[in-house]
PDB file of N, CA and C in Angstrom:
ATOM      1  N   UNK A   1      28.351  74.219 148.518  1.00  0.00           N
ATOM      2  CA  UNK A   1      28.269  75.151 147.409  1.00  0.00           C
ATOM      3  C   UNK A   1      29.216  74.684 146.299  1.00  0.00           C
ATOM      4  N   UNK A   2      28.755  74.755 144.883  1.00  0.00           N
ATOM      5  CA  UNK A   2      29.070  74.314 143.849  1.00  0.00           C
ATOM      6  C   UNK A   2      30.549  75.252 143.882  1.00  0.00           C
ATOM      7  N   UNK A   3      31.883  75.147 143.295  1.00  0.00           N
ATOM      8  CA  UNK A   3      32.764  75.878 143.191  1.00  0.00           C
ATOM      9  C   UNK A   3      32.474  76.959 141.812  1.00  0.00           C
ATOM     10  N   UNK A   4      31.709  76.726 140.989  1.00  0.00           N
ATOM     11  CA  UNK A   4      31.367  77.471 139.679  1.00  0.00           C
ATOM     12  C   UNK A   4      30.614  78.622 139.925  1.00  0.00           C
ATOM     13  N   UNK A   5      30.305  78.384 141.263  1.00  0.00           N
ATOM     14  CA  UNK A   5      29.040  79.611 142.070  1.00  0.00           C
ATOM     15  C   UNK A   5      30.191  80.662 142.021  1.00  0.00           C
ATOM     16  N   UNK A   6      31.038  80.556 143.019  1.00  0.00           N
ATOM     17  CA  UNK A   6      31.947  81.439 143.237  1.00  0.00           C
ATOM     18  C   UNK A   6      32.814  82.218 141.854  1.00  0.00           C
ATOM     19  N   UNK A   7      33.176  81.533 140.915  1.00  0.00           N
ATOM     20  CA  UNK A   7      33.816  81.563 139.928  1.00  0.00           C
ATOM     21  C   UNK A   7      32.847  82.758 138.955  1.00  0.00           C
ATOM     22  N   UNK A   8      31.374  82.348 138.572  1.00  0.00           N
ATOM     23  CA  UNK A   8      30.221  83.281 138.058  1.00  0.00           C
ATOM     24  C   UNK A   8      30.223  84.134 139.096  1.00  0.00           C
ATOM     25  N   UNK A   9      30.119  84.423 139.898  1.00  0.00           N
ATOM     26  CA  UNK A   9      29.745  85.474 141.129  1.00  0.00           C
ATOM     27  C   UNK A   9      30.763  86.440 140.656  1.00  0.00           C
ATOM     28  N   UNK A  10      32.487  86.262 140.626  1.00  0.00           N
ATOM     29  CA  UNK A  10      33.618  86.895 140.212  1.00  0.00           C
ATOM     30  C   UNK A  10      33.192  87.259 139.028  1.00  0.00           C
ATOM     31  N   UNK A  11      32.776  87.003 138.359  1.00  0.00           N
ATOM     32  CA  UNK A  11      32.807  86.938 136.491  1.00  0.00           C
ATOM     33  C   UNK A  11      31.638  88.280 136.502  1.00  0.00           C
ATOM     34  N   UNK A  12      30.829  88.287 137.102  1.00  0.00           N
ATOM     35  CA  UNK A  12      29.691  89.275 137.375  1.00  0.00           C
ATOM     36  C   UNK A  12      30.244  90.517 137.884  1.00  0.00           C
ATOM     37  N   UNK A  13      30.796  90.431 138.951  1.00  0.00           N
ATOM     38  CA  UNK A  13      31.058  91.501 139.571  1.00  0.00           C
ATOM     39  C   UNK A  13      32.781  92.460 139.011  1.00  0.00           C
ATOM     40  N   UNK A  14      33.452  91.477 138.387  1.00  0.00           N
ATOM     41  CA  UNK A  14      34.125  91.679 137.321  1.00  0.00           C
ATOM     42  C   UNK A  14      33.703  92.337 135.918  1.00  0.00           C
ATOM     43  N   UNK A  15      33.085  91.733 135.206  1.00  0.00           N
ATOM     44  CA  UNK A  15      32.369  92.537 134.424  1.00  0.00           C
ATOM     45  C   UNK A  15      31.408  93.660 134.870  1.00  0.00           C
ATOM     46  N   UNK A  16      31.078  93.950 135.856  1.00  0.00           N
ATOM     47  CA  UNK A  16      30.271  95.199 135.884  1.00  0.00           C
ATOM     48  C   UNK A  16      31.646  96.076 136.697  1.00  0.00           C
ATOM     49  N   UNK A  17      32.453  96.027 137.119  1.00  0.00           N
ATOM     50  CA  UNK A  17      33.483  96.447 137.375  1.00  0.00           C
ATOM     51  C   UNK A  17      34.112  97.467 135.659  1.00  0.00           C
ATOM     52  N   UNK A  18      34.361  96.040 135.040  1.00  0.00           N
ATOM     53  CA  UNK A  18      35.109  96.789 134.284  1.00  0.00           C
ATOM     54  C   UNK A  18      33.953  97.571 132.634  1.00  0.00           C
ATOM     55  N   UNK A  19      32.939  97.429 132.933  1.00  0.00           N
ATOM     56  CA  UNK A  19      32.095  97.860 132.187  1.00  0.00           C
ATOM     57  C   UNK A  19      31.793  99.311 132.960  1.00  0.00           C
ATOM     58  N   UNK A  20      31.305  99.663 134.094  1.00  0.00           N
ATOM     59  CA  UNK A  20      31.094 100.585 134.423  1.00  0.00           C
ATOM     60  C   UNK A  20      32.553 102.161 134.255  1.00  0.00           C
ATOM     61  N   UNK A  21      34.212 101.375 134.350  1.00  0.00           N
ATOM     62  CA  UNK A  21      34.635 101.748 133.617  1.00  0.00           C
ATOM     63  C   UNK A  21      34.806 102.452 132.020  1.00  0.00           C
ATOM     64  N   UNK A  22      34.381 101.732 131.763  1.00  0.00           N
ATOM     65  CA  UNK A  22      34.587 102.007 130.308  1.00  0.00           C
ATOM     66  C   UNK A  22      32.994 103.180 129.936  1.00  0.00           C
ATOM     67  N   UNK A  23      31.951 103.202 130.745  1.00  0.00           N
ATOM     68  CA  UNK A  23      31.304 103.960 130.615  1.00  0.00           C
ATOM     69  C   UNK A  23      31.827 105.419 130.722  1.00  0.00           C
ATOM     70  N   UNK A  24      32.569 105.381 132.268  1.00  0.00           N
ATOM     71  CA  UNK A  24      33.305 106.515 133.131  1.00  0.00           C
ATOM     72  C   UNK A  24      34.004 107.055 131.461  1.00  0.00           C
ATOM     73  N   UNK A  25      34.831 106.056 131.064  1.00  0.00           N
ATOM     74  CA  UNK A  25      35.882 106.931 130.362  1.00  0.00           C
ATOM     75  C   UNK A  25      35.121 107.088 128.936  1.00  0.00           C
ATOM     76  N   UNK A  26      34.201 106.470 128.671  1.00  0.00           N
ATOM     77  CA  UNK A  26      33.585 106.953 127.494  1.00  0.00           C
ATOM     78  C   UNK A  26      32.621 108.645 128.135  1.00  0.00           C
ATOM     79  N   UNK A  27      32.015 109.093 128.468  1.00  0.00           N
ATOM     80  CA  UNK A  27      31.769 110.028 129.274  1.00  0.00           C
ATOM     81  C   UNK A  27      32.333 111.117 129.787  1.00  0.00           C
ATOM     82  N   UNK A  28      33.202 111.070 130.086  1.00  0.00           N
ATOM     83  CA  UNK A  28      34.404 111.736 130.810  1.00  0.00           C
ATOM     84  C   UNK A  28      35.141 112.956 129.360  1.00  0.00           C
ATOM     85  N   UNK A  29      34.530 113.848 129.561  1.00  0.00           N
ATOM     86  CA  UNK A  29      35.076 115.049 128.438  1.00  0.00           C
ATOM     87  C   UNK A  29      36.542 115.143 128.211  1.00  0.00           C
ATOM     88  N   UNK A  30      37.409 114.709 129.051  1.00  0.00           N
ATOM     89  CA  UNK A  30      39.072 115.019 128.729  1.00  0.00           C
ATOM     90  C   UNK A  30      39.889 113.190 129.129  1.00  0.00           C
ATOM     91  N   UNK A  31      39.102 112.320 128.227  1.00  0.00           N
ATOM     92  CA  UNK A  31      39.462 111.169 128.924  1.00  0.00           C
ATOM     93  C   UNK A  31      40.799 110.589 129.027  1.00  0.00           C
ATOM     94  N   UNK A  32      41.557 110.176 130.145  1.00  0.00           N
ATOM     95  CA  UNK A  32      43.145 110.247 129.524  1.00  0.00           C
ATOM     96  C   UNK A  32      43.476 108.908 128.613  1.00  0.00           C
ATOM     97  N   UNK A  33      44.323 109.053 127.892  1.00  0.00           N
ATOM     98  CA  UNK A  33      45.097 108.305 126.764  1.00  0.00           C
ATOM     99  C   UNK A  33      45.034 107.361 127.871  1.00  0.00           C
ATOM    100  N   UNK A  34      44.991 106.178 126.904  1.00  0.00           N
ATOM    101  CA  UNK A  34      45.047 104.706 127.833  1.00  0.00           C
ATOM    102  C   UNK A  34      46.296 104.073 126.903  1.00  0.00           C
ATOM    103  N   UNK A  35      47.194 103.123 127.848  1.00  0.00           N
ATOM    104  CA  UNK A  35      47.922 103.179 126.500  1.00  0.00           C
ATOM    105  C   UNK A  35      47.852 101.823 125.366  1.00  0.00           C
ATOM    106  N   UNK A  36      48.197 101.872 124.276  1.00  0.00           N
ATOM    107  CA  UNK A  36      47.756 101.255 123.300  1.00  0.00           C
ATOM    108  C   UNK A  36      48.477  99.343 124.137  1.00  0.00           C
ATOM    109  N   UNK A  37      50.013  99.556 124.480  1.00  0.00           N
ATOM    110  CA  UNK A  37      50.166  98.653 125.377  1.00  0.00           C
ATOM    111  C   UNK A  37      49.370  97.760 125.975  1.00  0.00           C
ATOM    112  N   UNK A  38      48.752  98.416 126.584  1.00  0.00           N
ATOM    113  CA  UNK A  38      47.493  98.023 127.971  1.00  0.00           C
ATOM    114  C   UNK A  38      46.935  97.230 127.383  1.00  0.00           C
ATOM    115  N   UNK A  39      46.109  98.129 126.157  1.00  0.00           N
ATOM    116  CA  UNK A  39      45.280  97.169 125.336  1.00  0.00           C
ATOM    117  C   UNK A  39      45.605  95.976 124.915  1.00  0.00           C
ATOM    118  N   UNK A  40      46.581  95.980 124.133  1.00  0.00           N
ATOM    119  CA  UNK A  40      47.382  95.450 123.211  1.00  0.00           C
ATOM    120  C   UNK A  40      47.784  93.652 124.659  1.00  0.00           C
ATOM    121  N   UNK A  41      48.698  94.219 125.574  1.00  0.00           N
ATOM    122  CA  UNK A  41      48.664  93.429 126.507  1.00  0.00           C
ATOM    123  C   UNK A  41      47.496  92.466 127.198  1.00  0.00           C
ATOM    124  N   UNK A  42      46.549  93.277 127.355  1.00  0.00           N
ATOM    125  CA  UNK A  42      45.085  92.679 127.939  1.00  0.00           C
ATOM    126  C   UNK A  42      44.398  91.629 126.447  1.00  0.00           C
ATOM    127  N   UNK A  43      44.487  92.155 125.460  1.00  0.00           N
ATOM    128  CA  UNK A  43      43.925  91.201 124.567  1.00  0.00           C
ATOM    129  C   UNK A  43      44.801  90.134 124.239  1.00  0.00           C
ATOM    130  N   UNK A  44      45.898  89.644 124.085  1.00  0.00           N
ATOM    131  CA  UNK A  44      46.853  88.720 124.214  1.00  0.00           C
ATOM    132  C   UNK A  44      46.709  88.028 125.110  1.00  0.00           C
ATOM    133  N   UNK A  45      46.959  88.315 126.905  1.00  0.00           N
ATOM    134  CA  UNK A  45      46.675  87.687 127.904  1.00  0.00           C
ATOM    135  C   UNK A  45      44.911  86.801 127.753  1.00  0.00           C
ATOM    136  N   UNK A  46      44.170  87.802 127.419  1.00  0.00           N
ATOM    137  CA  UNK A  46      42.629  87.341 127.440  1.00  0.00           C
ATOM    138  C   UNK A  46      42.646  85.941 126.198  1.00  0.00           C
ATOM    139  N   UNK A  47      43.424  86.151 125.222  1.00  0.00           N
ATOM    140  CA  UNK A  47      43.137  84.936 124.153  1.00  0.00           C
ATOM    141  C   UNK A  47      43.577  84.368 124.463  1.00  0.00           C
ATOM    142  N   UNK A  48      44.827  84.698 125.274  1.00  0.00           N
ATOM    143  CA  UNK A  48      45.636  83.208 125.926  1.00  0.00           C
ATOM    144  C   UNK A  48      44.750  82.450 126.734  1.00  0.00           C
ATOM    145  N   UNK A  49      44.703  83.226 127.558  1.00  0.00           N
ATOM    146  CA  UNK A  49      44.053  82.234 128.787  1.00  0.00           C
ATOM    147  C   UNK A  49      42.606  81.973 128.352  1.00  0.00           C
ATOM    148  N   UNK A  50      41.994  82.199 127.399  1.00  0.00           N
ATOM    149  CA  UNK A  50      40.279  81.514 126.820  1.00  0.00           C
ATOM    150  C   UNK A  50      41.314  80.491 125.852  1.00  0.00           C
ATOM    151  N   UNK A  51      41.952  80.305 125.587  1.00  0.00           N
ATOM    152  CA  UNK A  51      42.858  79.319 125.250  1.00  0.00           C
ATOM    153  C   UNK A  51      42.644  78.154 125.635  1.00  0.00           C
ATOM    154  N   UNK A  52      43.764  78.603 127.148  1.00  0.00           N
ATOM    155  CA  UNK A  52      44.108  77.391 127.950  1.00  0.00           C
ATOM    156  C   UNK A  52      43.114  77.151 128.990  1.00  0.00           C
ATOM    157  N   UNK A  53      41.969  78.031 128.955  1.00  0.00           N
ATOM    158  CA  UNK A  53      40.502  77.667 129.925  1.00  0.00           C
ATOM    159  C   UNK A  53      40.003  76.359 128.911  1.00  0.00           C
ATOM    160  N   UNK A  54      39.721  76.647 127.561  1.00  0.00           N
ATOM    161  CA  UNK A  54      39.403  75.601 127.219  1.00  0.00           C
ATOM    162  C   UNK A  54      39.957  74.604 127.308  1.00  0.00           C
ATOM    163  N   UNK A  55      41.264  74.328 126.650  1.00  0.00           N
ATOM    164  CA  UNK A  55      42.056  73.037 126.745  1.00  0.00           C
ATOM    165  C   UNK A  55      42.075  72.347 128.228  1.00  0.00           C
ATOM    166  N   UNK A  56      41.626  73.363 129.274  1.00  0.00           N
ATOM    167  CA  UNK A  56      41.121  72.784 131.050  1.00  0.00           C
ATOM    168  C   UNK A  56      39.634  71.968 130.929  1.00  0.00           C
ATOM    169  N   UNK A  57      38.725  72.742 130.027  1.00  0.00           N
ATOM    170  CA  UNK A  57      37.340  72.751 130.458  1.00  0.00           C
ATOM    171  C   UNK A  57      36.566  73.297 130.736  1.00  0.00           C
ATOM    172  N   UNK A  58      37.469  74.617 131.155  1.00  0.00           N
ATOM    173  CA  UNK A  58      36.540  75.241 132.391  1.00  0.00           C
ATOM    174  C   UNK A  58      35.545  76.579 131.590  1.00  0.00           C
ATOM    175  N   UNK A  59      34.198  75.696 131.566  1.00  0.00           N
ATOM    176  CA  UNK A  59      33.826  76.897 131.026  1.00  0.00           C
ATOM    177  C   UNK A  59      33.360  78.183 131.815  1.00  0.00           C
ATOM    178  N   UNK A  60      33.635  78.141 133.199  1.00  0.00           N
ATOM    179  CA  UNK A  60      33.601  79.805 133.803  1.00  0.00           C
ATOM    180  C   UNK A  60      34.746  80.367 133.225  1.00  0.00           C
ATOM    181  N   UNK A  61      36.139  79.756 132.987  1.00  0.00           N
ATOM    182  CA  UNK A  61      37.433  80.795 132.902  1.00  0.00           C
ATOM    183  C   UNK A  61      37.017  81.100 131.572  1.00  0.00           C
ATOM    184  N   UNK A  62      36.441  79.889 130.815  1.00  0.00           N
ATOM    185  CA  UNK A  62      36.430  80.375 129.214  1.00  0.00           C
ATOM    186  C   UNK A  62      35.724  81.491 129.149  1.00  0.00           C
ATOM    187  N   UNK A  63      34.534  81.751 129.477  1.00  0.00           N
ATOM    188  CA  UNK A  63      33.342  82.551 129.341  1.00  0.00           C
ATOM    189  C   UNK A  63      34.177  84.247 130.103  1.00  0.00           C
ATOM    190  N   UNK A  64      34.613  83.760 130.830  1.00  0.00           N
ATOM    191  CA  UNK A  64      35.123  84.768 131.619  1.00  0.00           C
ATOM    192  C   UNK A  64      36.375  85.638 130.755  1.00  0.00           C
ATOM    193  N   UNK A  65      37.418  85.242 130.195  1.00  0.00           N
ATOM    194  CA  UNK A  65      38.214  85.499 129.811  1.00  0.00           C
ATOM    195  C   UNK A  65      37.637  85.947 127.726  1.00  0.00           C
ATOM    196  N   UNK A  66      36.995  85.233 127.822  1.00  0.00           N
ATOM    197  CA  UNK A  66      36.625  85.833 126.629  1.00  0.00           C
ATOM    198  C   UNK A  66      35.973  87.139 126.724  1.00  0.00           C
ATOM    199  N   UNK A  67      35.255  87.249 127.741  1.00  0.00           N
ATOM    200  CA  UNK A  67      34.805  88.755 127.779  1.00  0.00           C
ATOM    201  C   UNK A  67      35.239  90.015 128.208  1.00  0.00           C
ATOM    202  N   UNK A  68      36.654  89.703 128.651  1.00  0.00           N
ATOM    203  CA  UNK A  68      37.815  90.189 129.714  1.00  0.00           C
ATOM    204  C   UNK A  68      38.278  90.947 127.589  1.00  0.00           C
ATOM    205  N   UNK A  69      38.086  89.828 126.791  1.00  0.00           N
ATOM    206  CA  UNK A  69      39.135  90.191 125.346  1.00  0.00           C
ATOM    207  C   UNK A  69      37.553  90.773 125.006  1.00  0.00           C
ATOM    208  N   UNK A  70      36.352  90.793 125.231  1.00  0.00           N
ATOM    209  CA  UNK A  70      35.250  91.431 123.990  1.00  0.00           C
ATOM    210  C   UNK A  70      35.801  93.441 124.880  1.00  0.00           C
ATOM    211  N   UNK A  71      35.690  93.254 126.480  1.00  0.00           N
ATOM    212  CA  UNK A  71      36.012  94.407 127.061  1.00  0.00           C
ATOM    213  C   UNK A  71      37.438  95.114 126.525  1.00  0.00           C
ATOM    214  N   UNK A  72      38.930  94.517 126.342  1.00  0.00           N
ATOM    215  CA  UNK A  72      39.806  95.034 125.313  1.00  0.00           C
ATOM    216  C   UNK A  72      39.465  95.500 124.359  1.00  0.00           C
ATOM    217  N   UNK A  73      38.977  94.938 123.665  1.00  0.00           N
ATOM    218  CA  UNK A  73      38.392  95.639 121.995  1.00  0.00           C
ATOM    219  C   UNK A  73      37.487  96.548 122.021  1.00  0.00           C
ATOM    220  N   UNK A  74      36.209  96.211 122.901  1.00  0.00           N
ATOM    221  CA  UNK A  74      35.403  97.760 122.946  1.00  0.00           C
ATOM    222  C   UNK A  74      36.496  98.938 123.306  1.00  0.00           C
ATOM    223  N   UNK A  75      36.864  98.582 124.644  1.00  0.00           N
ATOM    224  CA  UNK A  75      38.066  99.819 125.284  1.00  0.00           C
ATOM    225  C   UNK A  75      38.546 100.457 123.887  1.00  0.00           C
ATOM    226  N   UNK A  76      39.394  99.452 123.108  1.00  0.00           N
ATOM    227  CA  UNK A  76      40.607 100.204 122.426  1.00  0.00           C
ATOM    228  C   UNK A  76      39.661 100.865 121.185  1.00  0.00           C
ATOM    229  N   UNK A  77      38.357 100.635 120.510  1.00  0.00           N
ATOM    230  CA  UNK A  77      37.671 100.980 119.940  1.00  0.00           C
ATOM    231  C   UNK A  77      37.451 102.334 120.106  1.00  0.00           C
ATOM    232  N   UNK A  78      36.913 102.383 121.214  1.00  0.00           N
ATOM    233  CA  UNK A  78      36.301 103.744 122.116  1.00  0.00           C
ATOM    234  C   UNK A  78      37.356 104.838 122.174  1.00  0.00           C
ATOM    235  N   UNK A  79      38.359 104.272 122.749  1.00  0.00           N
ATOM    236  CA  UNK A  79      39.860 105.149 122.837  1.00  0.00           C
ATOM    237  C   UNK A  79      40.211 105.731 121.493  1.00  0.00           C
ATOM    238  N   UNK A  80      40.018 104.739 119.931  1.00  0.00           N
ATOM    239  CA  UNK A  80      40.375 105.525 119.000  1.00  0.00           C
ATOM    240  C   UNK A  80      39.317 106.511 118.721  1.00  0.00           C
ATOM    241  N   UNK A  81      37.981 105.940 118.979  1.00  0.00           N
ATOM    242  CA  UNK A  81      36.709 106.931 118.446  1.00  0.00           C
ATOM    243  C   UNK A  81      37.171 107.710 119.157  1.00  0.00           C
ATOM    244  N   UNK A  82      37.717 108.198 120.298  1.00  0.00           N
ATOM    245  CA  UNK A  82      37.773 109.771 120.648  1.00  0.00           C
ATOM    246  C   UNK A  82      38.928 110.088 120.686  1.00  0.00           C
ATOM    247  N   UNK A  83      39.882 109.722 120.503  1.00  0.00           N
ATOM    248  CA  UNK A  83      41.050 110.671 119.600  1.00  0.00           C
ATOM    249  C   UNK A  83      40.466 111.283 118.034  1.00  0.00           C
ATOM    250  N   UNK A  84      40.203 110.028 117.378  1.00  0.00           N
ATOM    251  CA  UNK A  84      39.823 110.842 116.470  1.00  0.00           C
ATOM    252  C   UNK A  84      38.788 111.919 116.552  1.00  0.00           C
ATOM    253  N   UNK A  85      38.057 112.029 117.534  1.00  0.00           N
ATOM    254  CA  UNK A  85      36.863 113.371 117.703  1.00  0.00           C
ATOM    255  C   UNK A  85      37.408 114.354 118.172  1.00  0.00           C
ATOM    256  N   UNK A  86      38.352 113.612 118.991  1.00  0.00           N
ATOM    257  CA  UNK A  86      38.882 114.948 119.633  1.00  0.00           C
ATOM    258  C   UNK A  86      40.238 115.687 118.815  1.00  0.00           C
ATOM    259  N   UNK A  87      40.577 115.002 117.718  1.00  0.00           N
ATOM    260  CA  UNK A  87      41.486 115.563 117.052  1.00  0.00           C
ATOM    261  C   UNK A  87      41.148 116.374 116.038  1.00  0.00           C
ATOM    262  N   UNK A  88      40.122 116.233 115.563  1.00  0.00           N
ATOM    263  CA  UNK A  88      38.736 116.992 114.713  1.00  0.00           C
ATOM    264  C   UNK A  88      38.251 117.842 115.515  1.00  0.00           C
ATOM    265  N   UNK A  89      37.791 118.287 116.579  1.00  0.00           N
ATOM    266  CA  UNK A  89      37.657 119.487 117.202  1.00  0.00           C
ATOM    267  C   UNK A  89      38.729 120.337 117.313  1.00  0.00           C
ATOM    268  N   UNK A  90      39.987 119.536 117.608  1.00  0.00           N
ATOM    269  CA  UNK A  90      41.246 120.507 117.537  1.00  0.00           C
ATOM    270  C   UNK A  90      41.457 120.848 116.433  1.00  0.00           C
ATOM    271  N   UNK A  91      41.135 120.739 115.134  1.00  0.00           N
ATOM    272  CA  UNK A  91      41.203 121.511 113.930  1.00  0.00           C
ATOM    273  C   UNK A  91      40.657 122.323 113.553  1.00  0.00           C
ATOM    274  N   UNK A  92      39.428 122.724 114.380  1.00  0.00           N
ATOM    275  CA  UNK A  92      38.624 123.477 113.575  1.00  0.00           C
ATOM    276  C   UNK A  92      38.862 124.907 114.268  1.00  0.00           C
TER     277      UNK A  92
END
């Protein structure tokens, strides 16, 4: 078995991991504050390492890690869209 098998297999089950997340908390009526940190941390780490995946080669880590940073940015997106909704309901 090719070692890239294993590597895509992770990358799959990883991404539907952390996608099915982000559904949960998009969904979820009282979703808790995530913190801006997290984010902030996870997208740094993710550019790093699609970084240094490339300067390896490896295009599973690249592919992988870049979508690890597209999943940061939706997250922190989502997180502001509902503060701000939910801070607009608390006004009215």
């Amino acid at each position: 078995m090719h070692p890239d098998i294993l590597g895509w297999a992770a990358t799959i089950v990883l991404m539907a991991t952390l996608i099915r997340q982000m559904v949960k908390q998009w969904q979820s009526p009282h979703p808790e504050t995530v913190s801006k940190w997290l984010f902030l941390g996870q997208m740094t780490a993710s550019t790093l390492f699609t970084i240094y995946s490339a300067l390896l080669g490896s295009t599973v880590f690249v592919v992988t890690n870049a979508l690890l940073l597209l999943t940061a940015v939706v997250g922190q997106i989502m997180a502001w869209r509902r503060r701000r909704v939910s801070a607009g309901t608390q006004g009215r």
